[in-house]
C-alpha atoms as a PDB file:
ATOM      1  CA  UNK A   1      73.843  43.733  73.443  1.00  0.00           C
ATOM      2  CA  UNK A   2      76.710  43.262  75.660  1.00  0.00           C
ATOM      3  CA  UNK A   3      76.309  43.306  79.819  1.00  0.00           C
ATOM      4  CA  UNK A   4      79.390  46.043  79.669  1.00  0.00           C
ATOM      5  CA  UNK A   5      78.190  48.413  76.626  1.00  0.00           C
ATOM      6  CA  UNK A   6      75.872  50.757  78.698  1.00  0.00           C
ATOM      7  CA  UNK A   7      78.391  50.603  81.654  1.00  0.00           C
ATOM      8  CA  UNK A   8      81.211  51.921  79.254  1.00  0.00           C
ATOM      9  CA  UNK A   9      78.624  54.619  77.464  1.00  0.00           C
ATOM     10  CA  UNK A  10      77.714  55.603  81.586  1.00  0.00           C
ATOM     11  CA  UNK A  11      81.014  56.180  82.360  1.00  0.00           C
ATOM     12  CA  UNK A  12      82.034  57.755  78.736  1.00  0.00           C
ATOM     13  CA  UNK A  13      79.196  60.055  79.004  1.00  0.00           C
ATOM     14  CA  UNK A  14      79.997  61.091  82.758  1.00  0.00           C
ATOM     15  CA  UNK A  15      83.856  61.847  82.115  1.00  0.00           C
ATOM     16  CA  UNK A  16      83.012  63.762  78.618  1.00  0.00           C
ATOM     17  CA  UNK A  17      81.044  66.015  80.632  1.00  0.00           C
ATOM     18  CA  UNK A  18      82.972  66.447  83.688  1.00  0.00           C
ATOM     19  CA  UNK A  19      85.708  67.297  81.391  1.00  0.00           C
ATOM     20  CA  UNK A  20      83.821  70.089  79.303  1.00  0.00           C
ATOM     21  CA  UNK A  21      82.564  71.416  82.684  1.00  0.00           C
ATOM     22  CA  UNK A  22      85.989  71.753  84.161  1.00  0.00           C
ATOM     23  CA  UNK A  23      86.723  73.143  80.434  1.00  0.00           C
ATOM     24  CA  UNK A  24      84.259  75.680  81.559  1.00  0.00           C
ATOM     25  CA  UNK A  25      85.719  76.940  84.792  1.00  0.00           C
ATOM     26  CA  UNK A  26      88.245  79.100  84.458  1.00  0.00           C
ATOM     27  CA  UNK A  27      90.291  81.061  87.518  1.00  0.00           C
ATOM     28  CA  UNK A  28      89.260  84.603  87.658  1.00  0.00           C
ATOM     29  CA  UNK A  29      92.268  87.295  87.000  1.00  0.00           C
ATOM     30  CA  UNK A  30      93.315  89.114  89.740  1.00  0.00           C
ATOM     31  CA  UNK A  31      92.784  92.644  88.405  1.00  0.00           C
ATOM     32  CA  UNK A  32      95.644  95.306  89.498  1.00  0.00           C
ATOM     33  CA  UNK A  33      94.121  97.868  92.053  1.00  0.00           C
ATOM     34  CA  UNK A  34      93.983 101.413  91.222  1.00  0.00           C
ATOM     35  CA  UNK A  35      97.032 102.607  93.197  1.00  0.00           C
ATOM     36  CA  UNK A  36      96.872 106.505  94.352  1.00  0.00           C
ATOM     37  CA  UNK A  37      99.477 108.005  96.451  1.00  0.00           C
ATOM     38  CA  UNK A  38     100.765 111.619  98.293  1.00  0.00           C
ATOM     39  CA  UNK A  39     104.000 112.037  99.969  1.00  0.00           C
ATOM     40  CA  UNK A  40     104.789 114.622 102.379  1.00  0.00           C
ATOM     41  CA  UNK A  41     108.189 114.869 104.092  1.00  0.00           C
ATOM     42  CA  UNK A  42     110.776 117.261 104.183  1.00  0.00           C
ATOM     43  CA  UNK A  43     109.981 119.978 101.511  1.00  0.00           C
ATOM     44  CA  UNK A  44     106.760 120.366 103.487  1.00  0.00           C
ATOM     45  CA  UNK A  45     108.991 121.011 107.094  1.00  0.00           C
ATOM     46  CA  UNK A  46     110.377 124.167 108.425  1.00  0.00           C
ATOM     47  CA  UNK A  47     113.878 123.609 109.334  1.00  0.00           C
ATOM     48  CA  UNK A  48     112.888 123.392 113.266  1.00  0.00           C
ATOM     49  CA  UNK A  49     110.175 120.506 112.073  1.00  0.00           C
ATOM     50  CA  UNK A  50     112.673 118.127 110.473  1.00  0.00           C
ATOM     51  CA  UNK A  51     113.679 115.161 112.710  1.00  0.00           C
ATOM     52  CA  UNK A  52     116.743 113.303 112.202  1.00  0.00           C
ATOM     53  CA  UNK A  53     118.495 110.246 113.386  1.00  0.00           C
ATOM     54  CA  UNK A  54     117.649 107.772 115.166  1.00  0.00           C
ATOM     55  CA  UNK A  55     114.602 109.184 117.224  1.00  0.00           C
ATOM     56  CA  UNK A  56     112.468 108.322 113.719  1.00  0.00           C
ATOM     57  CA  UNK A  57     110.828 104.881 113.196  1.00  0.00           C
ATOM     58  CA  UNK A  58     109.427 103.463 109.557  1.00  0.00           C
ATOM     59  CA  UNK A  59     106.082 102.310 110.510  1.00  0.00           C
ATOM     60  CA  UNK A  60     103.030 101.862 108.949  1.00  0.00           C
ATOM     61  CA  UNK A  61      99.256 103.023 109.632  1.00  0.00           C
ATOM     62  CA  UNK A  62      96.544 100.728 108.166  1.00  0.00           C
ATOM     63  CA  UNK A  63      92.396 101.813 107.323  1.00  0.00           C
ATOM     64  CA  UNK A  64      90.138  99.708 105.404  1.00  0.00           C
ATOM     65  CA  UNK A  65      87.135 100.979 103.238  1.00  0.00           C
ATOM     66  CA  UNK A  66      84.498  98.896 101.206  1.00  0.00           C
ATOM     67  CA  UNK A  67      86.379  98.138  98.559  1.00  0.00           C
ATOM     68  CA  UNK A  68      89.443 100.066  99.479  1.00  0.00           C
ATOM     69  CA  UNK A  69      92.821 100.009 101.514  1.00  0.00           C
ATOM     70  CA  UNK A  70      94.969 103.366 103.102  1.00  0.00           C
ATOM     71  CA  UNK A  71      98.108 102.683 104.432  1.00  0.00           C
ATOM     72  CA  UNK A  72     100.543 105.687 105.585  1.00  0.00           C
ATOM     73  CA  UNK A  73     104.134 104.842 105.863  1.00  0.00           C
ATOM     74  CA  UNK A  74     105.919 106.869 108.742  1.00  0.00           C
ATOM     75  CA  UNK A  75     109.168 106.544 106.046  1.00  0.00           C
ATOM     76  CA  UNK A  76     112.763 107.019 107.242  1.00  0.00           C
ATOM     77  CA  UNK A  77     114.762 107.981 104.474  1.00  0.00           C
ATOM     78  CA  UNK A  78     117.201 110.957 103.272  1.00  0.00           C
ATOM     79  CA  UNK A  79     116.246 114.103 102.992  1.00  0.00           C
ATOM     80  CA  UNK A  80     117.168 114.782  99.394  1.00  0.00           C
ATOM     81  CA  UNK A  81     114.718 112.477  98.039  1.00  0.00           C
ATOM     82  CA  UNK A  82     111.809 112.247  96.163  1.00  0.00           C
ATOM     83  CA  UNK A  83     109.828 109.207  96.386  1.00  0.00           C
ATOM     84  CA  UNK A  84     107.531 107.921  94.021  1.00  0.00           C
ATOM     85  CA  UNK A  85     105.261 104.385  94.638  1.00  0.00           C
ATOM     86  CA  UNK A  86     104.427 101.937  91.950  1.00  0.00           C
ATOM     87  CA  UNK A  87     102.419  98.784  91.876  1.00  0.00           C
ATOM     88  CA  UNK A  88     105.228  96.518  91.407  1.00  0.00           C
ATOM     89  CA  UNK A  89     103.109  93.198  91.299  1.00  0.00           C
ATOM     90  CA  UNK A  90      99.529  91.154  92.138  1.00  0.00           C
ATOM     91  CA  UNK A  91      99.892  87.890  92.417  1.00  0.00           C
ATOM     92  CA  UNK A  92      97.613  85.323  94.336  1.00  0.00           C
ATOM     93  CA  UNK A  93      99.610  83.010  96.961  1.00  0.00           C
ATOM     94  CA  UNK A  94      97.820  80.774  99.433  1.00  0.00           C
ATOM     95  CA  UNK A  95      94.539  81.513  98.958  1.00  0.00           C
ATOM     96  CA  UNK A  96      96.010  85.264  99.556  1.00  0.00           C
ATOM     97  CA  UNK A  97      96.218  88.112  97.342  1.00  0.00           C
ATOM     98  CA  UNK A  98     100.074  89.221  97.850  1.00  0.00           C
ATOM     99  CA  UNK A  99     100.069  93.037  96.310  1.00  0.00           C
ATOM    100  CA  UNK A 100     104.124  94.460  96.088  1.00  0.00           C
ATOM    101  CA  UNK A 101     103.897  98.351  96.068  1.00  0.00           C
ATOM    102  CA  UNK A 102     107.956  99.733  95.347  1.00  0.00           C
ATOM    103  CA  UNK A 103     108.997 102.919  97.102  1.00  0.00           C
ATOM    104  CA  UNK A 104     111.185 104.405  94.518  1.00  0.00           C
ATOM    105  CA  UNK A 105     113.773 107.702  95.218  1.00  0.00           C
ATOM    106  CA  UNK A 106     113.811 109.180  91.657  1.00  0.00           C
ATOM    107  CA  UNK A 107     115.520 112.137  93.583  1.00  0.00           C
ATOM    108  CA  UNK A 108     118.948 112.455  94.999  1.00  0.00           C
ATOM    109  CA  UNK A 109     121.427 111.243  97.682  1.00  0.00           C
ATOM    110  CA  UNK A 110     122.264 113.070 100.584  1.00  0.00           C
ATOM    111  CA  UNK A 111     123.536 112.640 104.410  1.00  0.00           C
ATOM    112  CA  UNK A 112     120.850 113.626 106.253  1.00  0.00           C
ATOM    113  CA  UNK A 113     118.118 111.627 107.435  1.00  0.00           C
ATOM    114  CA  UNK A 114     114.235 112.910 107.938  1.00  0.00           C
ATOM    115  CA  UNK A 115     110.454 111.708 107.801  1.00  0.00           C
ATOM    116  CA  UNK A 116     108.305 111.114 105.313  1.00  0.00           C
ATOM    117  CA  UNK A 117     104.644 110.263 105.096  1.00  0.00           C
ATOM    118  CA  UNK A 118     103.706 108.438 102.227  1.00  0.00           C
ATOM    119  CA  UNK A 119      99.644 108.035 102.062  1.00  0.00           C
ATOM    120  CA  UNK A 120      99.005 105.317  99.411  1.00  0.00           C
ATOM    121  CA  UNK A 121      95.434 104.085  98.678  1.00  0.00           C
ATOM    122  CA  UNK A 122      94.822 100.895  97.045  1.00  0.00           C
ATOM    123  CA  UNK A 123      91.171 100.798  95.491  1.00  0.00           C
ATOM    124  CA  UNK A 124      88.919  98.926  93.811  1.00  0.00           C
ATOM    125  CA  UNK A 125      89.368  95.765  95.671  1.00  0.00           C
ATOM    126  CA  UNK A 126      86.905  92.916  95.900  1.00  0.00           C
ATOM    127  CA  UNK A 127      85.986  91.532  99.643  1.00  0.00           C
ATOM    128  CA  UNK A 128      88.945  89.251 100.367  1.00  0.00           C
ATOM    129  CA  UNK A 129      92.472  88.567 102.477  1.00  0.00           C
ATOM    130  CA  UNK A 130      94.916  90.863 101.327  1.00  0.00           C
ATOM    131  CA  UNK A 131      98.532  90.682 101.855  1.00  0.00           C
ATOM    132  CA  UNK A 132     100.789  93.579 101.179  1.00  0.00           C
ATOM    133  CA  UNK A 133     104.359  94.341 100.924  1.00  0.00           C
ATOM    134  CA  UNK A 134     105.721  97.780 101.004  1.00  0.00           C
ATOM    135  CA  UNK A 135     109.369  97.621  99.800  1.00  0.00           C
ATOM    136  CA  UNK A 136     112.019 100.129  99.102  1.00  0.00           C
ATOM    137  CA  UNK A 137     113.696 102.000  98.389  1.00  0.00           C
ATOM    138  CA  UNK A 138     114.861 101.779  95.374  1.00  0.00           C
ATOM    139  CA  UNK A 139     117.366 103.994  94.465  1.00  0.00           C
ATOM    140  CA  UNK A 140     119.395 103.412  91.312  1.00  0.00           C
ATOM    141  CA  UNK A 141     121.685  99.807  92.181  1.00  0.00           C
ATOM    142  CA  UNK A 142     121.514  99.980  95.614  1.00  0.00           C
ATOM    143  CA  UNK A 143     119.524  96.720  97.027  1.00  0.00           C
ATOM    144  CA  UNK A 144     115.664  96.909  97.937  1.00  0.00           C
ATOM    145  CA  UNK A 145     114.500  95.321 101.096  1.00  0.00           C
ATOM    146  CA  UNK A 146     110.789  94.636 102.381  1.00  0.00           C
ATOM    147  CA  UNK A 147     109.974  97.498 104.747  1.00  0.00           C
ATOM    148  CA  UNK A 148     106.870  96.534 105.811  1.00  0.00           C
ATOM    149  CA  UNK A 149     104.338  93.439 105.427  1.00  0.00           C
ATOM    150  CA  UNK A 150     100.497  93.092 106.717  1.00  0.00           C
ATOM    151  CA  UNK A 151      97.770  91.221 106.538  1.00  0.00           C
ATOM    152  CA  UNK A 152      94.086  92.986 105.415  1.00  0.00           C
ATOM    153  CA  UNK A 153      90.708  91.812 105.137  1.00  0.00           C
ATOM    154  CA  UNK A 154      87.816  93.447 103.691  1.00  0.00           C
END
């Protein structure tokens, strides 16, 4: 028998099974959260309640559960409105799970300006970084921008 035959089989043998090992692994899927959400705003304001103009801010309250995330937007927007969130996409990026929820205004168009709450609740998460992107809103072709971005761990 040849010096290099059992060399060759060694090496044969050891890439054949690295090969059906990697075959093996496979990345996990991210599964989509179940998305929940409220909104309050307006409709639920007596006319002495409703701010407008500039004195509002769009800003965004953050709580973290065992497998869950709550976020309230503080949501600038026109009064007319009704808003309705969607899971637009779950992606992984960086080691990071980037999750785009859409603020959409299936309602109308007006010139006033008041506040809305908007409790979403993203659950059935696994421990993990989470990034998330709030972005709105969409109202028939005017542009979308991102309205808010954060960074959660659970």
């Amino acid at each position: 028998m040849k010096k290099w035959v059992i060399p060759a089989a060694i090496i044969i043998v050891l890439v054949s099974s690295s090969l059906i090992y990697l075959s093996t692994i496979s990345e996990t899927p991210l599964t989509a959260p179940k998305l929940t959400y409220e909104v309050g705003g307006c409709g639920d304001q007596k006319a002495g309640e409703i701010k407008r103009g500039a004195s509002l801010q769009n800003e965004v309250e953050v709580s973290v559960g065992d497998s869950s995330i709550k976020l309230l937007h503080h949501l600038r927007y026109v009064c007319c409105a009704e808003i309705e969130v969607e899971l637009a996409s779950v992606e992984e990026v960086d080691g990071q799970v980037l999750i785009k929820l859409l603020e959409k205004n299936v309602g109308e168009m007006c010139k006033c300006i008041c506040s809305y709450e908007v409790s979403i609740k993203l659950s059935g998460l696994k421990p993990g970084t989470y990034r998330i992107q709030i972005i709105g809103v969409e109202f028939e072709d005017m542009p979308t921008e991102v309205l808010w971005e954060g960074i959660v761990k659970i």
